[in-house]
C-alpha atoms as a PDB file:
ATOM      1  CA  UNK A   1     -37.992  49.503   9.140  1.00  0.00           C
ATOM      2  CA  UNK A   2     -37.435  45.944   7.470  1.00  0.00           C
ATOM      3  CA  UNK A   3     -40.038  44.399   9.892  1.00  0.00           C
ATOM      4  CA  UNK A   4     -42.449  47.181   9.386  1.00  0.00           C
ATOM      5  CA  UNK A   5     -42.554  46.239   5.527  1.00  0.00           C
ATOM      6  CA  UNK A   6     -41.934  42.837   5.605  1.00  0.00           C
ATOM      7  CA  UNK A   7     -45.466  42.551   7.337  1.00  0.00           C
ATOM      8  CA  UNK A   8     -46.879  45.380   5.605  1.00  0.00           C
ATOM      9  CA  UNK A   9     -45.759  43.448   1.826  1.00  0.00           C
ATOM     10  CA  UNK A  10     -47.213  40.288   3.466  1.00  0.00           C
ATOM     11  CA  UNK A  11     -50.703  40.959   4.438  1.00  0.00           C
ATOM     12  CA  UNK A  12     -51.093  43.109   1.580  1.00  0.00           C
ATOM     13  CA  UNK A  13     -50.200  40.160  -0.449  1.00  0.00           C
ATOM     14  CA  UNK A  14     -52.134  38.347   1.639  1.00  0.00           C
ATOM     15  CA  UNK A  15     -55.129  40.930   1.610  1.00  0.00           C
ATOM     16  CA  UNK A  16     -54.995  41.050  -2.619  1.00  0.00           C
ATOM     17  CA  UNK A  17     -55.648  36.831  -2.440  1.00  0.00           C
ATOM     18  CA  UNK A  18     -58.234  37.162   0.055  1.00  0.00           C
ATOM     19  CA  UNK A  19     -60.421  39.970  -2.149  1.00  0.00           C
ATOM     20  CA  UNK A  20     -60.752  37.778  -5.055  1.00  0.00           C
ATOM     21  CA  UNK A  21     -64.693  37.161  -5.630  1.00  0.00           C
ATOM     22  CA  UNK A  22     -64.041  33.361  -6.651  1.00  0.00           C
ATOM     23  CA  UNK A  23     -61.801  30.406  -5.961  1.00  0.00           C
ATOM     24  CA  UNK A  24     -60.343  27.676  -8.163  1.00  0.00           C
ATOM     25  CA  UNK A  25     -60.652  23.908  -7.377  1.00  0.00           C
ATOM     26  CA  UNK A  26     -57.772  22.168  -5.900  1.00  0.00           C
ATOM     27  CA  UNK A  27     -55.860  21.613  -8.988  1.00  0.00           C
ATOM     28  CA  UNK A  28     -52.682  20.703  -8.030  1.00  0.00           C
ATOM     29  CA  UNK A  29     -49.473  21.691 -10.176  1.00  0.00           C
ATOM     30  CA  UNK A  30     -45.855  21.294  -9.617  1.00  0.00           C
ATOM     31  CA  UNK A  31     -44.197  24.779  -9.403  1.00  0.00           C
ATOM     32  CA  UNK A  32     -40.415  25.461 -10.304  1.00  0.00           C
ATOM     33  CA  UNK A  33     -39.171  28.959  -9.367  1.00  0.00           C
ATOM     34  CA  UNK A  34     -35.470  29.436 -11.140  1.00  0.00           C
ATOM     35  CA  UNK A  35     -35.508  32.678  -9.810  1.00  0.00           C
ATOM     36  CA  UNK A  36     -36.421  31.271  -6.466  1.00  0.00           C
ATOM     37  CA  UNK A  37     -34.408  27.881  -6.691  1.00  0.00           C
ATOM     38  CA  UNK A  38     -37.645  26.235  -5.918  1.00  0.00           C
ATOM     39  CA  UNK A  39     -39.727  23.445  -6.462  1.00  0.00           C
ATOM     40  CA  UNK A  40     -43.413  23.188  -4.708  1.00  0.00           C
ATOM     41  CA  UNK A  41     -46.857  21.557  -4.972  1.00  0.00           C
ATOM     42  CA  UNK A  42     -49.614  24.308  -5.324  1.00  0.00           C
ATOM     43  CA  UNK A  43     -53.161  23.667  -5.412  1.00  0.00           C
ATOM     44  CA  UNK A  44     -53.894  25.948  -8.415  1.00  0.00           C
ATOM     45  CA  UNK A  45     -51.816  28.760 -10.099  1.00  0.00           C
ATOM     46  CA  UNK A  46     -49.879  30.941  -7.970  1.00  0.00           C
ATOM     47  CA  UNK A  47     -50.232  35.046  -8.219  1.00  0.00           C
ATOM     48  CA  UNK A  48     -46.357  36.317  -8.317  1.00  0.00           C
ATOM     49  CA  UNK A  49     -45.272  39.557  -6.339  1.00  0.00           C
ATOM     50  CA  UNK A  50     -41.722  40.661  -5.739  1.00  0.00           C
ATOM     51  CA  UNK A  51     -40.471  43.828  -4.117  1.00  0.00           C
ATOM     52  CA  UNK A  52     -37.105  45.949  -3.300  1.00  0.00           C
ATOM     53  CA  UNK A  53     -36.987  46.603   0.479  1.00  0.00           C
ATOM     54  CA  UNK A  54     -34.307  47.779   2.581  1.00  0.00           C
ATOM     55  CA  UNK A  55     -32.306  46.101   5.361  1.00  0.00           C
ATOM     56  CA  UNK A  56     -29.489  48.046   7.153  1.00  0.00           C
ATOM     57  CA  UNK A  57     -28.923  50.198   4.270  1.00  0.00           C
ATOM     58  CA  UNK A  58     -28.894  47.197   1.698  1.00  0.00           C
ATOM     59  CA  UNK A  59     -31.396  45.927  -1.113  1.00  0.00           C
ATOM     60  CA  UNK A  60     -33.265  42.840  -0.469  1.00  0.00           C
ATOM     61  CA  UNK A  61     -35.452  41.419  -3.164  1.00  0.00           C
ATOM     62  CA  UNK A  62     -38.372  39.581  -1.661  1.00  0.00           C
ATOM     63  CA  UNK A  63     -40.705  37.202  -3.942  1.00  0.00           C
ATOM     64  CA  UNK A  64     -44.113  36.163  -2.818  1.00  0.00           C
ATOM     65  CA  UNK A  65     -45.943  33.250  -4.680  1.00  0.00           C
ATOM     66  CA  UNK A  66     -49.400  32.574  -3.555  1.00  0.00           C
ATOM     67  CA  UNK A  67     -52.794  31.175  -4.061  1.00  0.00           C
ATOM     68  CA  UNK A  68     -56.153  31.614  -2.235  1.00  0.00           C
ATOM     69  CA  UNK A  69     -58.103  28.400  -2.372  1.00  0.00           C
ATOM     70  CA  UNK A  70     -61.703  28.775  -0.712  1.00  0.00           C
ATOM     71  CA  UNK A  71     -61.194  30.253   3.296  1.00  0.00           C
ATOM     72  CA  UNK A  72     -56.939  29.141   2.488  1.00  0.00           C
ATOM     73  CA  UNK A  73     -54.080  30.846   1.504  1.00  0.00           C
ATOM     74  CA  UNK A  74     -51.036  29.277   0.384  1.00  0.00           C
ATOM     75  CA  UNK A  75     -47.762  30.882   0.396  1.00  0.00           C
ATOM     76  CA  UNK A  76     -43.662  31.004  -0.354  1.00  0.00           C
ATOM     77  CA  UNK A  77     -41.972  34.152   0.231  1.00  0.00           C
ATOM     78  CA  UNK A  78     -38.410  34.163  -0.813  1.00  0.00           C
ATOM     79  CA  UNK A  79     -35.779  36.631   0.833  1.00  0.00           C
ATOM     80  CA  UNK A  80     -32.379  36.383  -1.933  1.00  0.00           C
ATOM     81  CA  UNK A  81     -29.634  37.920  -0.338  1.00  0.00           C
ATOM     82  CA  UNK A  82     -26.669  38.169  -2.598  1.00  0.00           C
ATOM     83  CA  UNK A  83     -22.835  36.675  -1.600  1.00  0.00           C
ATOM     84  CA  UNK A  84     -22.224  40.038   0.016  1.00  0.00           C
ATOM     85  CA  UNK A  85     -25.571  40.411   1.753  1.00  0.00           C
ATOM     86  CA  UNK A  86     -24.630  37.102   3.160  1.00  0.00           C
ATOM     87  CA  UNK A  87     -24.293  38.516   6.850  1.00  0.00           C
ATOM     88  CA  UNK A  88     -27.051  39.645   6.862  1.00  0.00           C
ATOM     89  CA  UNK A  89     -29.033  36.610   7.497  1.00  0.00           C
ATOM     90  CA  UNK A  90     -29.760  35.636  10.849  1.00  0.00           C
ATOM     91  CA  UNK A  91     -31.461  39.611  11.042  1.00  0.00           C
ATOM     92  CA  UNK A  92     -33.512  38.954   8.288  1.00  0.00           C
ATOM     93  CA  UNK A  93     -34.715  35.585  10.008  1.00  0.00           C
ATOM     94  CA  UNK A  94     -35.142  36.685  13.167  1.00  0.00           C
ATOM     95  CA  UNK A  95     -36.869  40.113  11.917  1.00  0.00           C
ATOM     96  CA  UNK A  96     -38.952  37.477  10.209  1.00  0.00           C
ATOM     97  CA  UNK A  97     -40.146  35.198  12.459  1.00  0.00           C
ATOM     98  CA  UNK A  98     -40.484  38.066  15.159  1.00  0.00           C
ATOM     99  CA  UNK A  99     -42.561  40.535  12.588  1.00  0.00           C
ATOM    100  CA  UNK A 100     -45.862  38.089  12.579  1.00  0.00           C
ATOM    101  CA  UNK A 101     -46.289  37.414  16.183  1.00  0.00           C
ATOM    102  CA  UNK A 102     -45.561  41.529  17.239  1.00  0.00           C
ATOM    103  CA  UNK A 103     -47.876  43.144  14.596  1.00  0.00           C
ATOM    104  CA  UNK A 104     -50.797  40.136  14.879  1.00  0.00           C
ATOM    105  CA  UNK A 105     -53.385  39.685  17.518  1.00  0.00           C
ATOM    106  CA  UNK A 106     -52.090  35.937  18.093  1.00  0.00           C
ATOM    107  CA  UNK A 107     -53.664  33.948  20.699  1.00  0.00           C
ATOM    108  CA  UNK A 108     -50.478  32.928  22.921  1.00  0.00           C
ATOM    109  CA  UNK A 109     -51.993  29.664  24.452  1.00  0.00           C
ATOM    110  CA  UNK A 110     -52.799  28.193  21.231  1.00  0.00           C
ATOM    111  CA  UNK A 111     -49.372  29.079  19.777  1.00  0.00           C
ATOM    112  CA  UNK A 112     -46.862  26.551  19.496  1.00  0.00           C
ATOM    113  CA  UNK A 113     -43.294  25.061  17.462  1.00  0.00           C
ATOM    114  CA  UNK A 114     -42.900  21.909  16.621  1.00  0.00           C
ATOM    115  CA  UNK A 115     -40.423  19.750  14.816  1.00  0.00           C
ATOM    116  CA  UNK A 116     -40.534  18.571  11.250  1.00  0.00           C
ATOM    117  CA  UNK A 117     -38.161  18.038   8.674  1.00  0.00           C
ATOM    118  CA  UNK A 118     -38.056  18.863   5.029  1.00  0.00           C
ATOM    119  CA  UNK A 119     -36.394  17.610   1.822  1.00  0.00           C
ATOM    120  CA  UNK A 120     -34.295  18.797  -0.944  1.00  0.00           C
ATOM    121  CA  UNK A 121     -34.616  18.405  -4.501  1.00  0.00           C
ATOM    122  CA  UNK A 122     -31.817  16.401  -4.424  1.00  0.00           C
ATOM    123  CA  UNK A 123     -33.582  14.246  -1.367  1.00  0.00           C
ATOM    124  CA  UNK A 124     -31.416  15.469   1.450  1.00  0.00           C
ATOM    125  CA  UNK A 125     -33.417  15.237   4.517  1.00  0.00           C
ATOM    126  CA  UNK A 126     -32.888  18.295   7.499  1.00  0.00           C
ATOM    127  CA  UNK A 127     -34.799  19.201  10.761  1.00  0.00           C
ATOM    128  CA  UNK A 128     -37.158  22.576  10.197  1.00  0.00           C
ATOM    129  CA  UNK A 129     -39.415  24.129  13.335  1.00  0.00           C
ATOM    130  CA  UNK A 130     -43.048  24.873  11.740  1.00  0.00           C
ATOM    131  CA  UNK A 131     -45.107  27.140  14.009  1.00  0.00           C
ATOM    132  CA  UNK A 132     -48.431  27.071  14.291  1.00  0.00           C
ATOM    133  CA  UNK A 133     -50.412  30.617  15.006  1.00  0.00           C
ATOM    134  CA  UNK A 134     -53.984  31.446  15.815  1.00  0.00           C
ATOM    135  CA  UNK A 135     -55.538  35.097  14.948  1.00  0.00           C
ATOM    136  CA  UNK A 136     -58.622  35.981  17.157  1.00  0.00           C
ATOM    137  CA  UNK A 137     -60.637  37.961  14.757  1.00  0.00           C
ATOM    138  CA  UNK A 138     -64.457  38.910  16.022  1.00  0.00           C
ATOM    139  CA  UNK A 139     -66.451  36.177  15.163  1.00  0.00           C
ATOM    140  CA  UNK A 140     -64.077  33.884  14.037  1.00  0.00           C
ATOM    141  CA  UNK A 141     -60.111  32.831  14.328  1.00  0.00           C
ATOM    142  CA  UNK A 142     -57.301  32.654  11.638  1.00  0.00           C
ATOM    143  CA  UNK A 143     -55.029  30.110  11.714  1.00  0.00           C
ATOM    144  CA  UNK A 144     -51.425  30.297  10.289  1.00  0.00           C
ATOM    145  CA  UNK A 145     -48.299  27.977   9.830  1.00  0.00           C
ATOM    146  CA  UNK A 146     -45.310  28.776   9.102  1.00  0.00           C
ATOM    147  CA  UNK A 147     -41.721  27.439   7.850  1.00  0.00           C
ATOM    148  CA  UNK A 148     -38.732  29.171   7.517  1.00  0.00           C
ATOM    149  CA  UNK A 149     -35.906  27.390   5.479  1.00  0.00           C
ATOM    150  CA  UNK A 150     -32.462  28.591   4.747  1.00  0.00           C
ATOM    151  CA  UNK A 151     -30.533  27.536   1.563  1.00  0.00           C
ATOM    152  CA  UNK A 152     -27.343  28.634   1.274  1.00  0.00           C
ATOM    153  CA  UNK A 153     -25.657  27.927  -2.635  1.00  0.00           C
ATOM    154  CA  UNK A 154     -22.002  27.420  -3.245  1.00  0.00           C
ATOM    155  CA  UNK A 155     -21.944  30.418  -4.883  1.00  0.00           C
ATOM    156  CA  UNK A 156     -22.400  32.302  -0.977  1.00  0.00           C
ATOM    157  CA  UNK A 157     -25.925  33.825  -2.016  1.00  0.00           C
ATOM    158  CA  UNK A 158     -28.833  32.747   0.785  1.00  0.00           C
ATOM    159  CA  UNK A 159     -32.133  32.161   0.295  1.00  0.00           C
ATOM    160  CA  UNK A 160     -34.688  32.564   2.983  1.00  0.00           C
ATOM    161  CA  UNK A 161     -38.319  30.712   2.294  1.00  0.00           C
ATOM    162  CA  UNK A 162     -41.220  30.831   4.309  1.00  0.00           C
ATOM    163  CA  UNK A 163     -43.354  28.425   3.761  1.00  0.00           C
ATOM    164  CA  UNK A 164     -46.921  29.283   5.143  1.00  0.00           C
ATOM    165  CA  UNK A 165     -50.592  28.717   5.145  1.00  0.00           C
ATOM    166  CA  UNK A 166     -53.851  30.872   5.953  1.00  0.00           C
ATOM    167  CA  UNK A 167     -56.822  29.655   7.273  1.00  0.00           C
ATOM    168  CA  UNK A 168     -59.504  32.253   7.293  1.00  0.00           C
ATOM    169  CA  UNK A 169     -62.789  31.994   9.263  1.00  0.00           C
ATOM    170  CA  UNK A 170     -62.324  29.127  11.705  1.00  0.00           C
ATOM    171  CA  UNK A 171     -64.949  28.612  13.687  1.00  0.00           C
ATOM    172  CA  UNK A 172     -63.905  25.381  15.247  1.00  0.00           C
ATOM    173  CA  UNK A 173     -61.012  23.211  15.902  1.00  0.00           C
ATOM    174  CA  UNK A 174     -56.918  23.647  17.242  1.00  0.00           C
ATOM    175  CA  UNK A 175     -54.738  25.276  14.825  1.00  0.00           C
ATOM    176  CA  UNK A 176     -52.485  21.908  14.798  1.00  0.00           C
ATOM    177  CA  UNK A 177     -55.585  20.050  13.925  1.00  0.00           C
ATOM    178  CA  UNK A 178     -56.657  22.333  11.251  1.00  0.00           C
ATOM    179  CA  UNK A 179     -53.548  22.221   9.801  1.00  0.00           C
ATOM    180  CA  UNK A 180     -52.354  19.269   9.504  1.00  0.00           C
ATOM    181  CA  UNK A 181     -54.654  18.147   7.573  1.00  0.00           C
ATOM    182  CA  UNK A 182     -54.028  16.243   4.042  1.00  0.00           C
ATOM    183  CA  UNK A 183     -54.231  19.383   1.751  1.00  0.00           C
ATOM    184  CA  UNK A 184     -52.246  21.602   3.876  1.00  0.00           C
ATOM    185  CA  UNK A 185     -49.505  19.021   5.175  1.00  0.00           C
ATOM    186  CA  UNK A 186     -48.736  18.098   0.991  1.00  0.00           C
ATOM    187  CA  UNK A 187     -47.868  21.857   0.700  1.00  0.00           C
ATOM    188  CA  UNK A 188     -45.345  21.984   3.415  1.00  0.00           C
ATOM    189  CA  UNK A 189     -44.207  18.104   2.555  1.00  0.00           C
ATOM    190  CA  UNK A 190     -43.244  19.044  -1.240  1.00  0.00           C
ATOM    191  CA  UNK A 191     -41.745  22.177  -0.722  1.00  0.00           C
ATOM    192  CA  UNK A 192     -38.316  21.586  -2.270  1.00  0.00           C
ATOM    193  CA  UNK A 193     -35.152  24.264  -2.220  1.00  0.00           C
ATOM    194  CA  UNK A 194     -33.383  23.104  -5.315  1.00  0.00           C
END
């Protein structure tokens, strides 16, 4: 059930940013998300979702900030899961992670995990995996990658980001290529749990 509409919330968030008739110029903006506990470096405004799902009989809020830039999406979708939801974490990860590459027509050869790191707001450096995922479409490929961070407060809530961006209509290049490049790497480089 939580996988189902964890993908369905996603690509419809995803679907709303794609629909929009024009794009913005890169105008890049520091975002600070108090509800989130984040800070991040968008390329314009982000749109704002959030949704109620259900996990194992529980409520999970889920917040999706995002931004369609041109043929790119960028995204943070935060998963708050209260001190007594705290168990419930590695589920929700894994349900995560596992929900994109069931319910997508991924390309397996040209999927792959490497290692990064990322920093805090407090500049505390840890080790992150970001995956890189490529979408055959008809006439063209999407290209996706991902970061999942946990952030766990000293209150016992948990905070699960992913961190992601959505190329649309690729007709050339590797997905590590694509997206590595300067505009995409900043996003994933100033992502900052607070």
């Amino acid at each position: 059930m939580f996988k189902r509409s964890f993908v369905v919330f996603a690509f419809i968030g995803l679907l709303t940013f794609m629909l929009c008739a024009c794009s913005p110029q890169l105008d890049w903006r520091t975002v600070t998300s108090t509800q989130a506990q984040y800070s991040a470096l968008f390329p314009a405004k982000p749109e704002h979702l959030e949704r109620h799902l259900v996990y194992q009989d529980q409520d999970i809020l889920q917040v999706l900030d995002a931004v369609k830039i041109d043929d790119a999406i960028f995204s943070i979708s935060t998963i708050e899961l209260k001190k007594d939801q705290a168990s419930l974490e590695d589920g929700i990860l894994e349900s995560s992670k596992n929900a994109l590459s069931q319910q997508a027509d991924l390309v397996k050869d040209a999927s792959l995990i490497k290692e990064a790191s990322y920093q805090t707001a407090d500049h505390q450096r840890f080790a992150v995996k970001d995956y890189y995922f490529e979408v055959k479409m008809p006439n063209h490929s999407q290209f996706m990658r991902s970061r999942w961070i946990v952030r766990r407060t000293p209150a016992g809530e948990v905070f699960i980001y992913q961190v992601s961006v959505l190329l649309q209509n690729v007709k050339s290049g590797t997905v590590e290529q694509m997206l590595s490049q300067e505009q995409y790497a900043t996003f994933f480089e100033e992502f900052h749990p607070l």
